[in-house]
PDB file of N, CA and C in Angstrom:
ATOM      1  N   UNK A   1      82.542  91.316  88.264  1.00  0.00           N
ATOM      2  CA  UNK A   1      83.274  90.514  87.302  1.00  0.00           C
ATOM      3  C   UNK A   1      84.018  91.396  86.306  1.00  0.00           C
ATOM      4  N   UNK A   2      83.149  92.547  86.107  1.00  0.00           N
ATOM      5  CA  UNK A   2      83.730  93.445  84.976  1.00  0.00           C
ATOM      6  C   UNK A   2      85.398  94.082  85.215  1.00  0.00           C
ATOM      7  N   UNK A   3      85.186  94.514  86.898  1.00  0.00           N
ATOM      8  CA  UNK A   3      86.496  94.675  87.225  1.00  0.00           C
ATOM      9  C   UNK A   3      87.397  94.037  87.378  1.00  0.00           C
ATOM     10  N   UNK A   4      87.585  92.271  87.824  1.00  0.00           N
ATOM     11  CA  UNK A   4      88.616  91.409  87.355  1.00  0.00           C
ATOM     12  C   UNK A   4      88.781  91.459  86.022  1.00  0.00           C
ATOM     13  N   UNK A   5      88.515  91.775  85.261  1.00  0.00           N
ATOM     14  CA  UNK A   5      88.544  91.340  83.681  1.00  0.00           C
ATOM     15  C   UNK A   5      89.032  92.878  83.152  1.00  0.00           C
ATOM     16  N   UNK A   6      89.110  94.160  83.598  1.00  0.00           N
ATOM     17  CA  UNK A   6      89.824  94.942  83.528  1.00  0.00           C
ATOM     18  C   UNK A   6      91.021  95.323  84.174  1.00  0.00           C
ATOM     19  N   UNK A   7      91.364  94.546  85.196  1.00  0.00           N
ATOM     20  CA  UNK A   7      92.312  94.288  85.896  1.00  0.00           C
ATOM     21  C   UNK A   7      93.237  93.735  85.237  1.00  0.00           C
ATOM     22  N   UNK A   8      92.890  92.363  84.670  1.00  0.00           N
ATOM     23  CA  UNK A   8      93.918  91.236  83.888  1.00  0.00           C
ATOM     24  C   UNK A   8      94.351  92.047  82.559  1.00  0.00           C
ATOM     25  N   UNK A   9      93.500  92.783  82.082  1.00  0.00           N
ATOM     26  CA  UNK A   9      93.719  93.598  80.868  1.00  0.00           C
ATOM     27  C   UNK A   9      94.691  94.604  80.942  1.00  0.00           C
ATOM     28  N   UNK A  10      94.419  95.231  81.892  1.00  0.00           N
ATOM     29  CA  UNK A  10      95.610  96.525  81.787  1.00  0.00           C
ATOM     30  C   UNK A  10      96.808  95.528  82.310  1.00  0.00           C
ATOM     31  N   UNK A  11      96.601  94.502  83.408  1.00  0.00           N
ATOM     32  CA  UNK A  11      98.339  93.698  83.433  1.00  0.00           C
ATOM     33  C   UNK A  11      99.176  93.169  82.329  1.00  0.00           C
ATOM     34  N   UNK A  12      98.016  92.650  81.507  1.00  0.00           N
ATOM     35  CA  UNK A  12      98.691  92.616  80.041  1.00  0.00           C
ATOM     36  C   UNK A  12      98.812  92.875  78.930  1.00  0.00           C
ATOM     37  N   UNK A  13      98.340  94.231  79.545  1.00  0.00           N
ATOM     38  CA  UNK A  13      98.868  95.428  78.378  1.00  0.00           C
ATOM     39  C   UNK A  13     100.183  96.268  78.812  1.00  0.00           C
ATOM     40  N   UNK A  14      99.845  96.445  80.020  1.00  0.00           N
ATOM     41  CA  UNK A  14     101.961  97.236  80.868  1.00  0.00           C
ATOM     42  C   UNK A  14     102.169  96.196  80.488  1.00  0.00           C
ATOM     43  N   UNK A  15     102.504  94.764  80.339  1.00  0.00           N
ATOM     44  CA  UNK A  15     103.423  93.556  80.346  1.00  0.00           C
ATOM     45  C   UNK A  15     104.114  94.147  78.157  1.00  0.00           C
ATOM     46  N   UNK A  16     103.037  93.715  77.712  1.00  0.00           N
ATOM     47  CA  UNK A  16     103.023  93.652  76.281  1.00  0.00           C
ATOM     48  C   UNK A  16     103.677  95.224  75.874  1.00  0.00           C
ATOM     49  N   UNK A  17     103.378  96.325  76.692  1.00  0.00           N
ATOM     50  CA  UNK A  17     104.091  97.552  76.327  1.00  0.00           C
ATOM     51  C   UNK A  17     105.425  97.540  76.877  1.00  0.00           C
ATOM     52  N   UNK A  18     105.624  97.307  78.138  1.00  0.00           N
ATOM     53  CA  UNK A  18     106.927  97.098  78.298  1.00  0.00           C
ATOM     54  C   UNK A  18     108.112  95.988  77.746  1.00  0.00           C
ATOM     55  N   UNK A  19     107.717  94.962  77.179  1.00  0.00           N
ATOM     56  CA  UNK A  19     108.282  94.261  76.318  1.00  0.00           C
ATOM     57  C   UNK A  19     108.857  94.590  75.100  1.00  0.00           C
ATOM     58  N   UNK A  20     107.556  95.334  74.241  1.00  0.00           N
ATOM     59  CA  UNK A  20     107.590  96.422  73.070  1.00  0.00           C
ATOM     60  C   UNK A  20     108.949  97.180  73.157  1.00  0.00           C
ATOM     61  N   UNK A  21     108.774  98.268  74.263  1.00  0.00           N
ATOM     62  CA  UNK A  21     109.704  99.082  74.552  1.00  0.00           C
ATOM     63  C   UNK A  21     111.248  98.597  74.632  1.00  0.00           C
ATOM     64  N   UNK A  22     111.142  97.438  75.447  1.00  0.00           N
ATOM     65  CA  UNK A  22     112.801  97.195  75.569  1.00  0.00           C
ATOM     66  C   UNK A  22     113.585  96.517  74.526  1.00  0.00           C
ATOM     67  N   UNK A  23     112.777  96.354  73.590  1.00  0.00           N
ATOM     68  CA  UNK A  23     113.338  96.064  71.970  1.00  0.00           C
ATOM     69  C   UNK A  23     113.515  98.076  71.370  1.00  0.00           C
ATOM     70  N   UNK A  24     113.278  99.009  72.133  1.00  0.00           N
ATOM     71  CA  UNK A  24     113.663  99.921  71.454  1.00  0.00           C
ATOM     72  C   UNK A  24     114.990 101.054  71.584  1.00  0.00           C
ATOM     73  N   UNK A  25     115.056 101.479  70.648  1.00  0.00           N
ATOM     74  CA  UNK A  25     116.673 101.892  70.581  1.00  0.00           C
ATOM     75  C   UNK A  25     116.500 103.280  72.005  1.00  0.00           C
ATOM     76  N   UNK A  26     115.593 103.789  72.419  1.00  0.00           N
ATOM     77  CA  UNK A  26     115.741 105.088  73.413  1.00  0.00           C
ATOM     78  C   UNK A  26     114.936 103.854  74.784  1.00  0.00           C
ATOM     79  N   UNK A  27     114.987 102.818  74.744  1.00  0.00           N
ATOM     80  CA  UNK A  27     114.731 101.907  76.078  1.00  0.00           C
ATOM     81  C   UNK A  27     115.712 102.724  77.497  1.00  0.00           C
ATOM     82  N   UNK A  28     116.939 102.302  77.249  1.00  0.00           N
ATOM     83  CA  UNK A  28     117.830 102.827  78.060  1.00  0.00           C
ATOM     84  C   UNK A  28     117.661 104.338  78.731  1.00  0.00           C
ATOM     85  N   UNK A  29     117.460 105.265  78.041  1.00  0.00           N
ATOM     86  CA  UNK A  29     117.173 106.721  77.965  1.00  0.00           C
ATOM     87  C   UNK A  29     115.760 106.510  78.981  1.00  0.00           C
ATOM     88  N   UNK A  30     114.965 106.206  78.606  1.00  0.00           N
ATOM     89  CA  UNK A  30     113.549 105.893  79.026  1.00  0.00           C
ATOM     90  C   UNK A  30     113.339 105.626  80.575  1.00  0.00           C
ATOM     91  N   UNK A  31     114.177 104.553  80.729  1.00  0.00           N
ATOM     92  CA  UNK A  31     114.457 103.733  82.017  1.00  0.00           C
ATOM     93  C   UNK A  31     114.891 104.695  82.744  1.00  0.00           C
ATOM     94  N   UNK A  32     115.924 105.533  82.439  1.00  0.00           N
ATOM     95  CA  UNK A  32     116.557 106.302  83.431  1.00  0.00           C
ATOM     96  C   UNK A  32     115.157 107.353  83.819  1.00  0.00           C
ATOM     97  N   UNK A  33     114.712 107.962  83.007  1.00  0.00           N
ATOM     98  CA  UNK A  33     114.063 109.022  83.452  1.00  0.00           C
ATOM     99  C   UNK A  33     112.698 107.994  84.170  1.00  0.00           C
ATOM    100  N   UNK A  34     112.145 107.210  84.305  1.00  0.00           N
ATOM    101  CA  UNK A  34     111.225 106.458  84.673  1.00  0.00           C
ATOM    102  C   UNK A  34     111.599 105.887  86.170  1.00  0.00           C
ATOM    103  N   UNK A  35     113.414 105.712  86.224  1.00  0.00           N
ATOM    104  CA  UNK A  35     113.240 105.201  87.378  1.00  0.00           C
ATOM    105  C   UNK A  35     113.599 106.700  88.307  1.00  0.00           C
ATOM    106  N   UNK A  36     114.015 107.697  87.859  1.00  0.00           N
ATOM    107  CA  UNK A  36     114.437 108.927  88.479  1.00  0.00           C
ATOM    108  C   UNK A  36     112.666 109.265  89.205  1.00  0.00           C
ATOM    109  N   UNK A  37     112.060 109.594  88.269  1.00  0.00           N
ATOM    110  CA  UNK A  37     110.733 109.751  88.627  1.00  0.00           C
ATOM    111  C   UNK A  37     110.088 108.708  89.253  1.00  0.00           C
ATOM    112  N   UNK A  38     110.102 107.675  88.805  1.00  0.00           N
ATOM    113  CA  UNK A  38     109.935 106.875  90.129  1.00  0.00           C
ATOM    114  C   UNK A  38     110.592 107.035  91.750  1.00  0.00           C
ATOM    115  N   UNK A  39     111.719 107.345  91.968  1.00  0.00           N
ATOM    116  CA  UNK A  39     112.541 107.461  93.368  1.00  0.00           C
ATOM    117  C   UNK A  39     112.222 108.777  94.063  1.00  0.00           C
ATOM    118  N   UNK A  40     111.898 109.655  93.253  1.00  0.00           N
ATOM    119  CA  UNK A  40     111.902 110.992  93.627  1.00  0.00           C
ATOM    120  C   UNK A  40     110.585 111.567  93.637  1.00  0.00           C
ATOM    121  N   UNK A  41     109.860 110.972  93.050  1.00  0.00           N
ATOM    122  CA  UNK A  41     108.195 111.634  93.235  1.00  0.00           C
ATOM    123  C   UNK A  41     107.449 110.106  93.915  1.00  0.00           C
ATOM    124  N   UNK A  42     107.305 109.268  93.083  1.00  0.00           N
ATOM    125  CA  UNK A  42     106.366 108.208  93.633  1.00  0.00           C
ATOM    126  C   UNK A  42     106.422 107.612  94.799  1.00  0.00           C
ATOM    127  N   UNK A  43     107.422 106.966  94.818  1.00  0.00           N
ATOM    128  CA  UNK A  43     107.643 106.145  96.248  1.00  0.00           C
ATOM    129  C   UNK A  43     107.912 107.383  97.512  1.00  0.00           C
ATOM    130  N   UNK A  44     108.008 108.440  97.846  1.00  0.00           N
ATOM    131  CA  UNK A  44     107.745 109.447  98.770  1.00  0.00           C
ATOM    132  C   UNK A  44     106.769 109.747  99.111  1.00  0.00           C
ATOM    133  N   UNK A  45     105.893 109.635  97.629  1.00  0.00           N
ATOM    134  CA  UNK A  45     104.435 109.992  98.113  1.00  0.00           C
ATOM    135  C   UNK A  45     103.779 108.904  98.686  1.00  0.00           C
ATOM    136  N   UNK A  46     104.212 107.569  97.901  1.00  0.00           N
ATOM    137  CA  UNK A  46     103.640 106.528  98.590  1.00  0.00           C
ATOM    138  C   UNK A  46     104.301 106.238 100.645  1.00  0.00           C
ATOM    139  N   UNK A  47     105.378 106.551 100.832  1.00  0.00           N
ATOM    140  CA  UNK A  47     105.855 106.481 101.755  1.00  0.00           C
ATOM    141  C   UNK A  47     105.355 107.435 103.081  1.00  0.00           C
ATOM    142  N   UNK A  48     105.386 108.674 102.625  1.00  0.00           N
ATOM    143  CA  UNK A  48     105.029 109.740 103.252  1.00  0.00           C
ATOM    144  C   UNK A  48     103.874 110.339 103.779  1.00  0.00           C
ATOM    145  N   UNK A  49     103.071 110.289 102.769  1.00  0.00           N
ATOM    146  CA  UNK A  49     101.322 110.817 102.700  1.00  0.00           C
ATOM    147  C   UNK A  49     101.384 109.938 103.706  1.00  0.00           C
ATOM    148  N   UNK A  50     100.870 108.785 103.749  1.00  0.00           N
ATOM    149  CA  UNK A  50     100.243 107.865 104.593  1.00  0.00           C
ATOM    150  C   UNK A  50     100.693 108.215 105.767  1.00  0.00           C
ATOM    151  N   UNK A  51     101.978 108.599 106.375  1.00  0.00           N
ATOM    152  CA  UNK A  51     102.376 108.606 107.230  1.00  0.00           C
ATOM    153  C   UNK A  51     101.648 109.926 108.345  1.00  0.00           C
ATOM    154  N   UNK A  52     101.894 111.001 107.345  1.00  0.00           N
ATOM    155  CA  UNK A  52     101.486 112.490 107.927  1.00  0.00           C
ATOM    156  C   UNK A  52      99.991 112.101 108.287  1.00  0.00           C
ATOM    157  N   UNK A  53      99.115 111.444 107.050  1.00  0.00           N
ATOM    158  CA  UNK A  53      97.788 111.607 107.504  1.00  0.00           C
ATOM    159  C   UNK A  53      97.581 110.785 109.016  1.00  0.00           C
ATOM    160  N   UNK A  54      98.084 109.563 108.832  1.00  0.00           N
ATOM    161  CA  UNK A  54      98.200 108.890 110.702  1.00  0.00           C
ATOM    162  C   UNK A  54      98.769 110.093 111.558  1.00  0.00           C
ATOM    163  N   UNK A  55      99.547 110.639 111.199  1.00  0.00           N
ATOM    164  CA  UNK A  55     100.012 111.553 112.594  1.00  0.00           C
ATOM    165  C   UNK A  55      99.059 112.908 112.904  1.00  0.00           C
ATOM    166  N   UNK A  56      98.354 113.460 111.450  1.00  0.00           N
ATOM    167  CA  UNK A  56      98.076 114.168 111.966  1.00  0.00           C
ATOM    168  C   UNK A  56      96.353 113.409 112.446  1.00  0.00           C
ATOM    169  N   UNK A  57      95.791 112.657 112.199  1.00  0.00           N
ATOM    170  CA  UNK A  57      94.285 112.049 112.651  1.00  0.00           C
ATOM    171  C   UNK A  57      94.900 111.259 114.461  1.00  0.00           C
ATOM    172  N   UNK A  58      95.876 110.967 114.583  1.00  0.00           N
ATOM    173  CA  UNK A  58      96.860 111.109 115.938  1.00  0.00           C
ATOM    174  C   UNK A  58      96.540 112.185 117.052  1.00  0.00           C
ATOM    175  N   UNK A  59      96.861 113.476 116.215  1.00  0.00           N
ATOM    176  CA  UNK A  59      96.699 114.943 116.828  1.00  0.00           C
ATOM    177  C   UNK A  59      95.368 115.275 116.994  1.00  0.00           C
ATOM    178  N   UNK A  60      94.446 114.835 116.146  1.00  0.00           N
ATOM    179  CA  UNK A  60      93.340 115.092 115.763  1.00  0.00           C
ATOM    180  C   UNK A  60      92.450 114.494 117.372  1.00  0.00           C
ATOM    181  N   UNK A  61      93.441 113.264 117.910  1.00  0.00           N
ATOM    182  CA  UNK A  61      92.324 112.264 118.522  1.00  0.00           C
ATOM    183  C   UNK A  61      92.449 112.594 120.191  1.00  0.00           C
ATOM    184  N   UNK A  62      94.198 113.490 120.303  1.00  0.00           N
ATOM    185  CA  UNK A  62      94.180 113.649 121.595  1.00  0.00           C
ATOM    186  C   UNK A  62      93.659 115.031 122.249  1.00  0.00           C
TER     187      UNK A  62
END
């Protein structure tokens, strides 16, 4: 139970911080570097890792 109830908490706390933020004057500035780092580190790793580890547990099996 403890972990649904820390779950809902941190969703509405990113919700309530990101709200915060886009009332602020460096929002714009922010965004850019957030979504740069987002495109270029996160979603690769999310894309990628997964991939290599299937290929190489693949190699592993024949």
């Amino acid at each position: 139970m403890l972990n649904h109830e820390v779950t809902v908490l941190l969703a509405f706390l990113g919700f309530v911080c990101g709200w915060g933020l886009s009332f602020s004057s460096f929002s714009a500035a922010l965004k850019a570097i957030l979504s740069a780092l987002l495109a270029r580190f996160f979603i690769p790793v999310v894309i990628i890792y997964p991939v290599q580890r299937k290929a190489a547990s693949f190699r592993s099996e024949i």
